[in-house]
PDB file of N, CA and C in Angstrom:
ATOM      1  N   UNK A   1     150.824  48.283 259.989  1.00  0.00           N
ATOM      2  CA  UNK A   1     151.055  49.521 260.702  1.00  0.00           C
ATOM      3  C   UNK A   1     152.318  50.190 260.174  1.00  0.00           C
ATOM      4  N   UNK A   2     152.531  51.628 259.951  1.00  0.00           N
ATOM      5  CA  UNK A   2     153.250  52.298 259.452  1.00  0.00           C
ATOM      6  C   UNK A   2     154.148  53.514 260.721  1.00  0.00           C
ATOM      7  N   UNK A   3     155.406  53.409 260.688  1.00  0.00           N
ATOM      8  CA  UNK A   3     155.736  53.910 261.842  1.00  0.00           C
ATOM      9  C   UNK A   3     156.877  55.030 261.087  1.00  0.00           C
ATOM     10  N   UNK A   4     156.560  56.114 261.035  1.00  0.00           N
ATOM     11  CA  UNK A   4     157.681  57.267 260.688  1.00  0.00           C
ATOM     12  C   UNK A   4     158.799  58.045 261.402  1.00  0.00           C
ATOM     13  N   UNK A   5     159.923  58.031 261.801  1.00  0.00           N
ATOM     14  CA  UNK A   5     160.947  58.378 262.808  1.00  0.00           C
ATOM     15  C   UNK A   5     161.730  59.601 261.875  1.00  0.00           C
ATOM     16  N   UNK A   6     161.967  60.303 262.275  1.00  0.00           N
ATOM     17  CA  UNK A   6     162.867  61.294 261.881  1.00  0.00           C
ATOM     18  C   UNK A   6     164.018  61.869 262.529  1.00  0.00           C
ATOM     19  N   UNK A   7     165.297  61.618 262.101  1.00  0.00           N
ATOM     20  CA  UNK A   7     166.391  61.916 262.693  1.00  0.00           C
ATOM     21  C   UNK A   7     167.458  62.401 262.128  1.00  0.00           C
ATOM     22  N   UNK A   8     168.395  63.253 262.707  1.00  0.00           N
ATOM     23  CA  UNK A   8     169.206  64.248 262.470  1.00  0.00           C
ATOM     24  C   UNK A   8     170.480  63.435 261.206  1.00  0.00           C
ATOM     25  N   UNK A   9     170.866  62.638 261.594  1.00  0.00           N
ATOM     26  CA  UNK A   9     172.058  61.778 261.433  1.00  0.00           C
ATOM     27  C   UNK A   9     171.933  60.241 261.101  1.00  0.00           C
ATOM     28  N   UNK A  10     173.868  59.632 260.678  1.00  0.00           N
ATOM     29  CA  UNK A  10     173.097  58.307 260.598  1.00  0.00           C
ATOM     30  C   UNK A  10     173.289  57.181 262.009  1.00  0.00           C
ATOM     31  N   UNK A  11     174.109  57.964 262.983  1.00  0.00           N
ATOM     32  CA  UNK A  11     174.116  57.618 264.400  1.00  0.00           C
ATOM     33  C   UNK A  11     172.557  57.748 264.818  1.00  0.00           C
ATOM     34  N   UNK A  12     172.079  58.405 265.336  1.00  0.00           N
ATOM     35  CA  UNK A  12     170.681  58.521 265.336  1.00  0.00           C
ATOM     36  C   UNK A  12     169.684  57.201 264.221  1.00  0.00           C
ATOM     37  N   UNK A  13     169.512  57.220 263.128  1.00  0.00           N
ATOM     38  CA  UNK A  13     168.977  56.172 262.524  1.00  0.00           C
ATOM     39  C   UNK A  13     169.402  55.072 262.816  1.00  0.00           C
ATOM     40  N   UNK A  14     170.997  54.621 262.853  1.00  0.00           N
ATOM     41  CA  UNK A  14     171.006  53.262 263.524  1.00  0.00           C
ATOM     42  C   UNK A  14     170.513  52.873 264.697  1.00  0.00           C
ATOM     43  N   UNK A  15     170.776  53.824 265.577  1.00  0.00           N
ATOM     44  CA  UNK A  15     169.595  53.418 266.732  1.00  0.00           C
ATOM     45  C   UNK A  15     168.039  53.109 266.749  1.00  0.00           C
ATOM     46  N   UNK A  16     167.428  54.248 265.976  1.00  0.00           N
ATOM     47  CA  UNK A  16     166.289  54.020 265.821  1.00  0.00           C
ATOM     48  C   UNK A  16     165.740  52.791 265.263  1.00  0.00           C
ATOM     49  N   UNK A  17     166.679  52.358 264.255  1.00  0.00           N
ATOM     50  CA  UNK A  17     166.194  50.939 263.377  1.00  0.00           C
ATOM     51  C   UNK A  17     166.573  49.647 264.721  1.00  0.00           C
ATOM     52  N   UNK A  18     167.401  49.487 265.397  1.00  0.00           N
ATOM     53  CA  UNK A  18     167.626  48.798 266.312  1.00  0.00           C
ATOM     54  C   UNK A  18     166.235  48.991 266.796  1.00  0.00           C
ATOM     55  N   UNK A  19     166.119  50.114 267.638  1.00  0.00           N
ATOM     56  CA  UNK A  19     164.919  49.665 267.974  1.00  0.00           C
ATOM     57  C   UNK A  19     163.265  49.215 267.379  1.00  0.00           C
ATOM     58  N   UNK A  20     163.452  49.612 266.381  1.00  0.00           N
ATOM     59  CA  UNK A  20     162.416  48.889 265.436  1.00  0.00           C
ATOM     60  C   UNK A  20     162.350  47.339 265.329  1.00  0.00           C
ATOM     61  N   UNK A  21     163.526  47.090 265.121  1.00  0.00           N
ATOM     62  CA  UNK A  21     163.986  45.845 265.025  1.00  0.00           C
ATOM     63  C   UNK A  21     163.500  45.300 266.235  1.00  0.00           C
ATOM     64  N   UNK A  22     163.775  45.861 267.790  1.00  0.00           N
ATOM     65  CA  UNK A  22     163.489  44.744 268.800  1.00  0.00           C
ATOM     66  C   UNK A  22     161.876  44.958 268.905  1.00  0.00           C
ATOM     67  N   UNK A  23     160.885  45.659 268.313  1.00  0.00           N
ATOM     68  CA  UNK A  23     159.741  45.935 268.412  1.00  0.00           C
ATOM     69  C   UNK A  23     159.349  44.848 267.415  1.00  0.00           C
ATOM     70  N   UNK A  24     160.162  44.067 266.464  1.00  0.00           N
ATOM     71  CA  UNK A  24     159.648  43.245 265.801  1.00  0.00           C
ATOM     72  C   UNK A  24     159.482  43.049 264.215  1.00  0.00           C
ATOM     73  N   UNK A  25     160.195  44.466 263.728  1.00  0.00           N
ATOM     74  CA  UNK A  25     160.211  44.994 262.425  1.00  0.00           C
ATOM     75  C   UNK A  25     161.858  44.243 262.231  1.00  0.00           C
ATOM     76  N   UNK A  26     161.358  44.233 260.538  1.00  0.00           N
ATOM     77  CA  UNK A  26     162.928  43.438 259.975  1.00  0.00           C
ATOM     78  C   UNK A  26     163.354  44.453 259.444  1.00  0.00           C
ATOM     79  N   UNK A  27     164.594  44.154 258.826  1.00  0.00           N
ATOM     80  CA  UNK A  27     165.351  45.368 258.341  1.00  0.00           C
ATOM     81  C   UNK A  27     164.971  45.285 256.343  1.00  0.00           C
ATOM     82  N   UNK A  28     163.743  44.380 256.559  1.00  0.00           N
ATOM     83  CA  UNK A  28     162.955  44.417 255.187  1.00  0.00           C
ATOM     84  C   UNK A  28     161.982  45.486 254.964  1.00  0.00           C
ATOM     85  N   UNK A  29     161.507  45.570 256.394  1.00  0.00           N
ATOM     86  CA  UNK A  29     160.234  46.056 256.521  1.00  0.00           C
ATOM     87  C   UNK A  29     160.596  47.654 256.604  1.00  0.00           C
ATOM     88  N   UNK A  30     161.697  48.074 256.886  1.00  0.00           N
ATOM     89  CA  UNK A  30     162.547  49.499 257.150  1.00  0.00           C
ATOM     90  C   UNK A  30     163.107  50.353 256.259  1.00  0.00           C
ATOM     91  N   UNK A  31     162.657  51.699 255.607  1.00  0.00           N
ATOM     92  CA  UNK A  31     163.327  52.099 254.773  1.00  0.00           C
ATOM     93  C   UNK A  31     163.672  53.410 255.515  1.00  0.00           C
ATOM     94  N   UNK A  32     165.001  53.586 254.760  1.00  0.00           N
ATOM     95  CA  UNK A  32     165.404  55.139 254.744  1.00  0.00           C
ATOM     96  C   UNK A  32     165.562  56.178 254.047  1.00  0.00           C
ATOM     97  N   UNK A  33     164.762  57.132 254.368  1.00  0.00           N
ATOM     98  CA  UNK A  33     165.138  58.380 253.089  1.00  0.00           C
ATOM     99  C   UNK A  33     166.217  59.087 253.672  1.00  0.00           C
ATOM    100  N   UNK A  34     167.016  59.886 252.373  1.00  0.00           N
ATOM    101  CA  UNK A  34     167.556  61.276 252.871  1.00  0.00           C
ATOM    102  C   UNK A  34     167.158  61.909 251.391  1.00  0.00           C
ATOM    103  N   UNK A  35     167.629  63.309 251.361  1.00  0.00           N
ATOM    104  CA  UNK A  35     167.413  64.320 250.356  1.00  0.00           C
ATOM    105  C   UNK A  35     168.405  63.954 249.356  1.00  0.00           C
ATOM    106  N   UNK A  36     169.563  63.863 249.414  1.00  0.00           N
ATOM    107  CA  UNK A  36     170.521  63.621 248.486  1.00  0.00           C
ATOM    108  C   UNK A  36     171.011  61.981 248.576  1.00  0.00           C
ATOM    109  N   UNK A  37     170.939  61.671 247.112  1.00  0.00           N
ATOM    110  CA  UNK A  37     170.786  60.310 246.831  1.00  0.00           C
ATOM    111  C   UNK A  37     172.336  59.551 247.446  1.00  0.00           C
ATOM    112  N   UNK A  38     172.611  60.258 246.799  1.00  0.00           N
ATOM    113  CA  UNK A  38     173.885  59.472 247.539  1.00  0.00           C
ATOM    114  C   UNK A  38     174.294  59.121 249.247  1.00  0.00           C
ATOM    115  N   UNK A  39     174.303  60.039 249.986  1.00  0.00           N
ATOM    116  CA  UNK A  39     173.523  60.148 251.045  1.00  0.00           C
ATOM    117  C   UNK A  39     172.987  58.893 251.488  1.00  0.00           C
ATOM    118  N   UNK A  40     171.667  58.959 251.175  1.00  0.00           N
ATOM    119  CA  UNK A  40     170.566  58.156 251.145  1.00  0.00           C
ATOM    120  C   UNK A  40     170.981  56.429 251.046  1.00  0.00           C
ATOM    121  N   UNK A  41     171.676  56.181 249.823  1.00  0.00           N
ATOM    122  CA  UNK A  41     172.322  54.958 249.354  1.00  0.00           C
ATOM    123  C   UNK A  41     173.398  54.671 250.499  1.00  0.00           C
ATOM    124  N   UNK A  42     174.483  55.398 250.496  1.00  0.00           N
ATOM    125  CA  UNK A  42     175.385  55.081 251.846  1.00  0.00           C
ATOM    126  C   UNK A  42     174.826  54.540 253.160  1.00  0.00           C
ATOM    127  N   UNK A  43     173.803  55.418 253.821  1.00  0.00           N
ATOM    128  CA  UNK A  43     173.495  55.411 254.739  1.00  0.00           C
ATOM    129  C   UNK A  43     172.387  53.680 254.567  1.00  0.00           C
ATOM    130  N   UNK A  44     171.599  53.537 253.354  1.00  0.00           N
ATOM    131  CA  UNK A  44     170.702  52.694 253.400  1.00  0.00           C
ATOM    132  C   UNK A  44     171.499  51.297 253.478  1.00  0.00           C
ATOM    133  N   UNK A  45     172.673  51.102 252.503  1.00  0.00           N
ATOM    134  CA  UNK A  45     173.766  50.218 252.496  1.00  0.00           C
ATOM    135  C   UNK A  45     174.383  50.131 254.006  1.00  0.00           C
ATOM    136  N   UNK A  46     174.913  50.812 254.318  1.00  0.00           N
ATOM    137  CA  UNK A  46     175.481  50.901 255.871  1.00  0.00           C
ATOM    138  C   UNK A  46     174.636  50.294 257.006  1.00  0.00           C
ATOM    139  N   UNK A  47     173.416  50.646 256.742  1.00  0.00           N
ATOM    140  CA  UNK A  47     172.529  49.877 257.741  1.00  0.00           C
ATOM    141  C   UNK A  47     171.357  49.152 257.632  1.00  0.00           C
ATOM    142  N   UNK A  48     171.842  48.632 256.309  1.00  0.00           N
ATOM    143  CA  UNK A  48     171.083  47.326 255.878  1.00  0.00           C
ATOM    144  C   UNK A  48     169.608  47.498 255.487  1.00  0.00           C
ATOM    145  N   UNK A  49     168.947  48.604 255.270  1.00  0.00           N
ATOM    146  CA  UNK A  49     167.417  49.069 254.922  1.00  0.00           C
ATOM    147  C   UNK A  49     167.164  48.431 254.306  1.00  0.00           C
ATOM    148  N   UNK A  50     166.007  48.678 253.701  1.00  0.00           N
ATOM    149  CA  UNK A  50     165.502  48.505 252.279  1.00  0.00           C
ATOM    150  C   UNK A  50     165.395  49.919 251.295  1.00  0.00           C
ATOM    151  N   UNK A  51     165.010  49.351 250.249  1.00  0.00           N
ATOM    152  CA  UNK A  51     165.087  50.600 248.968  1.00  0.00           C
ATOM    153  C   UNK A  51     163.551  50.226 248.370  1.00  0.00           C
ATOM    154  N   UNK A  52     162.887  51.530 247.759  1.00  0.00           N
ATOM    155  CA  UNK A  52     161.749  51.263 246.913  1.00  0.00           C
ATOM    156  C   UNK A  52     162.149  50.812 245.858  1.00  0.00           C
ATOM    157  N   UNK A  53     161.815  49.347 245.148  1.00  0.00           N
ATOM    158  CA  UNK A  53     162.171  49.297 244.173  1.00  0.00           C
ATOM    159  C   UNK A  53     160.899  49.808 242.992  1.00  0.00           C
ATOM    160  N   UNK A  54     161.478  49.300 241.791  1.00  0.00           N
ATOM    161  CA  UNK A  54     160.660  49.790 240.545  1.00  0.00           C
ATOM    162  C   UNK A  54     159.561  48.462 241.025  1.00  0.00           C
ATOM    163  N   UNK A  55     159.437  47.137 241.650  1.00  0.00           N
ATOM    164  CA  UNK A  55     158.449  46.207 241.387  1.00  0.00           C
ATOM    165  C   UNK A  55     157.689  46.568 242.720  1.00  0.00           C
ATOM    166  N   UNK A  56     158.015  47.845 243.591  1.00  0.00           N
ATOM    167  CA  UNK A  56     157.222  48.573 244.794  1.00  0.00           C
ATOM    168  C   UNK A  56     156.589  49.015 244.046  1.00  0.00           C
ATOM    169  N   UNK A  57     157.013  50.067 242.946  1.00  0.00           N
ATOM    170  CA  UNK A  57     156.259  51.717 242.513  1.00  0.00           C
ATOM    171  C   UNK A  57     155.553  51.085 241.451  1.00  0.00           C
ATOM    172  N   UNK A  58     156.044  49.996 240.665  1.00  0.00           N
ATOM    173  CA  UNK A  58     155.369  49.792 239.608  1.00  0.00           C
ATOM    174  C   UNK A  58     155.593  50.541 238.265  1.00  0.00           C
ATOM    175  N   UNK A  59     156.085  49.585 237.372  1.00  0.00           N
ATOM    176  CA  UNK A  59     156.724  50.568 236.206  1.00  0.00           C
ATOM    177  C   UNK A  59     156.724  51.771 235.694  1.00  0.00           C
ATOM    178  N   UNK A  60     155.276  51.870 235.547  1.00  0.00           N
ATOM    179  CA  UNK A  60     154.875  53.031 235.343  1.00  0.00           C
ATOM    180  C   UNK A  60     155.199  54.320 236.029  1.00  0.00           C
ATOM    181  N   UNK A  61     155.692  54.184 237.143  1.00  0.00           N
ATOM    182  CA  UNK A  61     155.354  55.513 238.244  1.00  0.00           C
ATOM    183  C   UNK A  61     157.164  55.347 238.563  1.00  0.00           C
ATOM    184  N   UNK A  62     157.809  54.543 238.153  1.00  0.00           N
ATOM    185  CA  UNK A  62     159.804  54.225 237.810  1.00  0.00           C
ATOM    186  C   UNK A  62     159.437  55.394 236.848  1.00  0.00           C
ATOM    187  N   UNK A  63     158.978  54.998 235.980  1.00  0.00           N
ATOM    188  CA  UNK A  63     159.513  56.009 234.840  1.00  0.00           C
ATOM    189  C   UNK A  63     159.166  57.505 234.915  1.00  0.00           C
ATOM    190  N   UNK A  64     158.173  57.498 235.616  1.00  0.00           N
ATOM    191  CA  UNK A  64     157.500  58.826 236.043  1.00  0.00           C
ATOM    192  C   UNK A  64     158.737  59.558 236.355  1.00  0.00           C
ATOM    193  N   UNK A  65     159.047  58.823 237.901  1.00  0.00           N
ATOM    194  CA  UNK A  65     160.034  59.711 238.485  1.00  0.00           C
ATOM    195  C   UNK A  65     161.179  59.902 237.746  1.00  0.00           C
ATOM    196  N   UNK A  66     161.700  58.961 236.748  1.00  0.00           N
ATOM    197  CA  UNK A  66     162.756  59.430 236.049  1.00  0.00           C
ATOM    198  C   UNK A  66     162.758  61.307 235.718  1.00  0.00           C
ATOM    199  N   UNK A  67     162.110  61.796 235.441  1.00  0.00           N
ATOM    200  CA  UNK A  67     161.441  62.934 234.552  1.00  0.00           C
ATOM    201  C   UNK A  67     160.900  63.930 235.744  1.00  0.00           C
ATOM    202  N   UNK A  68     161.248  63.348 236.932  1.00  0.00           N
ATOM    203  CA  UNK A  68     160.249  64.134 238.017  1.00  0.00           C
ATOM    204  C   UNK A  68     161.502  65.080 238.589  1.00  0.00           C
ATOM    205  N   UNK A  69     161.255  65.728 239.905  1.00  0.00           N
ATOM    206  CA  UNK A  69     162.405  66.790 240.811  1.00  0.00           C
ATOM    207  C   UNK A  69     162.875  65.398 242.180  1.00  0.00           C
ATOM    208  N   UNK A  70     162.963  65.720 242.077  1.00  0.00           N
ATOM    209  CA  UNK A  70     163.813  65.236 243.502  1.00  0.00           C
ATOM    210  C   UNK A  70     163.132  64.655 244.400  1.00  0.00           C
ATOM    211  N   UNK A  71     162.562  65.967 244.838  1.00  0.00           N
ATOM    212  CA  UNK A  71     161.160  65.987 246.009  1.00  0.00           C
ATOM    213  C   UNK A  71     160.031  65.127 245.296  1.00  0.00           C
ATOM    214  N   UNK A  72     159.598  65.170 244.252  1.00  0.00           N
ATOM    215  CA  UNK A  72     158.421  64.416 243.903  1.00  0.00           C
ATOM    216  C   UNK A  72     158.874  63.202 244.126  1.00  0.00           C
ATOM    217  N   UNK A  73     160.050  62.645 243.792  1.00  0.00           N
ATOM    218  CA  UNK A  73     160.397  61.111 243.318  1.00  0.00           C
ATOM    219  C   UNK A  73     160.552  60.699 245.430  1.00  0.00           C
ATOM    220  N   UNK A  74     160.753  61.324 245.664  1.00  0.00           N
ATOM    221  CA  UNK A  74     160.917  61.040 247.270  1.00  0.00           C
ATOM    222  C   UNK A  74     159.673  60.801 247.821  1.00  0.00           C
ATOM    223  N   UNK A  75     158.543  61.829 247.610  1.00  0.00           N
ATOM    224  CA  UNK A  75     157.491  61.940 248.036  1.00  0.00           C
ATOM    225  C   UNK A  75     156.618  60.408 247.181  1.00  0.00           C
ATOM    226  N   UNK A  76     157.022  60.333 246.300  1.00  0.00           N
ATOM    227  CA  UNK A  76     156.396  59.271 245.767  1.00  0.00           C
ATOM    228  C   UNK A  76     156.735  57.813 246.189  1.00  0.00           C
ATOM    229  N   UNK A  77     157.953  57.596 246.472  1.00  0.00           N
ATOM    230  CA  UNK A  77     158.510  56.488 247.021  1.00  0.00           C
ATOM    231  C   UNK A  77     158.214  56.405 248.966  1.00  0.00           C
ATOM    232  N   UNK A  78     158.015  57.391 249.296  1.00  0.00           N
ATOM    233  CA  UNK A  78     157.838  57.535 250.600  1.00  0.00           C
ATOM    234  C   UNK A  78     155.979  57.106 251.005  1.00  0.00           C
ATOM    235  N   UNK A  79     154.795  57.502 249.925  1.00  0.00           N
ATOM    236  CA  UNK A  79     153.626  57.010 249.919  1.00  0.00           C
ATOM    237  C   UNK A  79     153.675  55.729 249.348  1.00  0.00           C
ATOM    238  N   UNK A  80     154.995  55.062 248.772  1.00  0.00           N
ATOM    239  CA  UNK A  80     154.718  53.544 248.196  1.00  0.00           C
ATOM    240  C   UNK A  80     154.978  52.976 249.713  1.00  0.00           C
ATOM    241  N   UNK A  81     155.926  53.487 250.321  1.00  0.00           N
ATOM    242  CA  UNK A  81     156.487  52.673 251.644  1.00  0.00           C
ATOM    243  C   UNK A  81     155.531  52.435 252.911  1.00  0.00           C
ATOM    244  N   UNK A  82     154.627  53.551 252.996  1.00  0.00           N
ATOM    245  CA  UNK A  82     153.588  53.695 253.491  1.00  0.00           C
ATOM    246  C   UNK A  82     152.753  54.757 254.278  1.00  0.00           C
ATOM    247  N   UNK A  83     153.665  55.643 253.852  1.00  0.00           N
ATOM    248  CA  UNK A  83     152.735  57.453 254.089  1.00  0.00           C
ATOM    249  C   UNK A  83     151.625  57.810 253.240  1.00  0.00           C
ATOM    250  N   UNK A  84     151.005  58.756 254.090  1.00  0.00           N
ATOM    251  CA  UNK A  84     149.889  59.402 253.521  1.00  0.00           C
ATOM    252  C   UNK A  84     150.613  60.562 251.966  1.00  0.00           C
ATOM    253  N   UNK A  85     149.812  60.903 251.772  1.00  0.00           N
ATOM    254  CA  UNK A  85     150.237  61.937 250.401  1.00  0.00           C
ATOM    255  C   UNK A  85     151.050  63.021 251.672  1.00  0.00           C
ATOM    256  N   UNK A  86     150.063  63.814 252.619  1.00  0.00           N
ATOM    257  CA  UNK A  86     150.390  64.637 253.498  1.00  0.00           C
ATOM    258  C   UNK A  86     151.345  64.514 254.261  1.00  0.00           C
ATOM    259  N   UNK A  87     151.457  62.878 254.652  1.00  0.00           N
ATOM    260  CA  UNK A  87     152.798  63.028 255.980  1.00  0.00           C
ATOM    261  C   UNK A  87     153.969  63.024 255.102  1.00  0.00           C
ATOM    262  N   UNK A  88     153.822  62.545 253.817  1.00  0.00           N
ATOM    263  CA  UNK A  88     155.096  62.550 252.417  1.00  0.00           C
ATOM    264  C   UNK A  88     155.703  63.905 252.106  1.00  0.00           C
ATOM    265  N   UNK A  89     154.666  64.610 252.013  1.00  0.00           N
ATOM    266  CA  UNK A  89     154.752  65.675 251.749  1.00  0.00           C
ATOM    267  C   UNK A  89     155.283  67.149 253.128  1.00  0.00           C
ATOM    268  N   UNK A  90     155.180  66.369 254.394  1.00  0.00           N
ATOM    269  CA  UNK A  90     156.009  67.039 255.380  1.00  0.00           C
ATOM    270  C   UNK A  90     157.586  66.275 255.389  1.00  0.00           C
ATOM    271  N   UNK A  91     157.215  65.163 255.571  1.00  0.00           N
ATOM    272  CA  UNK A  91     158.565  64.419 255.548  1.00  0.00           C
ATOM    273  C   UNK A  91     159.504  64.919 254.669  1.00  0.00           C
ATOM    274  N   UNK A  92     159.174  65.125 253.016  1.00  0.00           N
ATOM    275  CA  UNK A  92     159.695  65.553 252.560  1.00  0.00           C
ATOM    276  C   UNK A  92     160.452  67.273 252.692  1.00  0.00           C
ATOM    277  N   UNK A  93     159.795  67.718 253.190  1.00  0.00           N
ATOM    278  CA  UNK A  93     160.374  68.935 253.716  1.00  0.00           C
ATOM    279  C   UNK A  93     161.177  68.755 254.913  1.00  0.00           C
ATOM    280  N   UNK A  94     161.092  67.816 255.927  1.00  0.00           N
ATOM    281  CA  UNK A  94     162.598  67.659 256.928  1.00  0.00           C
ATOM    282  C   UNK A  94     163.399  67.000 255.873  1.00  0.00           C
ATOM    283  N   UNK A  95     163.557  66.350 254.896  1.00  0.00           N
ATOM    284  CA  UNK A  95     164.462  65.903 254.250  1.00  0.00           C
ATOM    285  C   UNK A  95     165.399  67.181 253.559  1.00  0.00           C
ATOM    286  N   UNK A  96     164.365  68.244 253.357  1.00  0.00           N
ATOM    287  CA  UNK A  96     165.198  69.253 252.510  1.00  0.00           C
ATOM    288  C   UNK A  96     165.741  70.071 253.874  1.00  0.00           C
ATOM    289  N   UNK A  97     165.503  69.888 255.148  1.00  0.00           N
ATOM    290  CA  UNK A  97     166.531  70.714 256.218  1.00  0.00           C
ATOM    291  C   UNK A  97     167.954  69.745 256.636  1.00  0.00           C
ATOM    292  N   UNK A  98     167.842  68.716 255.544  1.00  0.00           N
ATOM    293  CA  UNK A  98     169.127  67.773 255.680  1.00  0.00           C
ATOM    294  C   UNK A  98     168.479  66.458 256.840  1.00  0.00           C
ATOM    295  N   UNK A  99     167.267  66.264 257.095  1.00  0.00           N
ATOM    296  CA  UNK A  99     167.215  65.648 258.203  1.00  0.00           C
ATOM    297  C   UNK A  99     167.140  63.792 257.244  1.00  0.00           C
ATOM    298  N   UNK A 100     166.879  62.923 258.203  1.00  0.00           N
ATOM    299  CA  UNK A 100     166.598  61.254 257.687  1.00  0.00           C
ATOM    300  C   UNK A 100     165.246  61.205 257.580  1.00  0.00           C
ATOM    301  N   UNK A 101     164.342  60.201 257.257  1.00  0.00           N
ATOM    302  CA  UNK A 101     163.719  59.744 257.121  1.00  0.00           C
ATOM    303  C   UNK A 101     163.669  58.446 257.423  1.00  0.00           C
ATOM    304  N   UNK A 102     162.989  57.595 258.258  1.00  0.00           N
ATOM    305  CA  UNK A 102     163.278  56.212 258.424  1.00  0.00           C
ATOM    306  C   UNK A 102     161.430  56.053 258.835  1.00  0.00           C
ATOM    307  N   UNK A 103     161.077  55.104 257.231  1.00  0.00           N
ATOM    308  CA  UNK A 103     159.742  54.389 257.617  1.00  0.00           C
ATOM    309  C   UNK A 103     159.600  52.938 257.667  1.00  0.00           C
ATOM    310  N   UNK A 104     159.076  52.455 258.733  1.00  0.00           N
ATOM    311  CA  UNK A 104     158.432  51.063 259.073  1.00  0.00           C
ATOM    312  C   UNK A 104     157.353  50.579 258.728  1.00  0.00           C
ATOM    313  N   UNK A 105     156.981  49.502 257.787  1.00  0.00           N
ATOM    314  CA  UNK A 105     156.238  48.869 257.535  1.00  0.00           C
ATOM    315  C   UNK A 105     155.939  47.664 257.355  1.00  0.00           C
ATOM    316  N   UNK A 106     155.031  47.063 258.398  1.00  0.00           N
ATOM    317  CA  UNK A 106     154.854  45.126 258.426  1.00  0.00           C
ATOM    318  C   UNK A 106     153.338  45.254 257.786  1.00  0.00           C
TER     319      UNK A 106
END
């Protein structure tokens, strides 16, 4: 099951992952997007997430995004984690109003 939360801040996401967490989700199973990478890394480091790696996306689709925009490489890592093409593709647009992204997957 795939659970998508969207929130303003990273006060807001730590809560939310808490509660993921007491619902039974690890902080393996939890990723966080934001729009700007750095961002994104702070906030994912700070509260212990996970990250898509290249052995998620699969080499091929690492290198892709090398070469890709922003938004694609998000949208692409966000359907490895466990969105539809479509909910990736909204998500990705609260990401560009500055918002989080936080998806759950066991």
């Amino acid at each position: 099951m795939t659970i998508k939360k969207t929130v303003e801040n990273a006060v807001q996401a730590k809560k939310e992952i808490e509660d993921l967490v007491t619902q039974g989700y690890t902080h393996d199973d939890i990723y966080l997007f934001a729009h700007d990478k750095k961002r994104g890394n702070h906030i994912t480091d700070a509260l212990d997430t996970e990250t898509v790696s290249m052995k998620d996306q699969g080499f091929f689709q690492s290198m892709k995004n090398m070469f890709t925009s922003r938004g694609d490489e998000l949208r692409s890592k966000m359907e490895v984690a466990g969105l539809s093409k479509a909910e990736a593709a909204i998500a990705e647009e609260e990401l560009d109003q500055g918002k989080l992204i936080i998806v759950a997957k066991k």
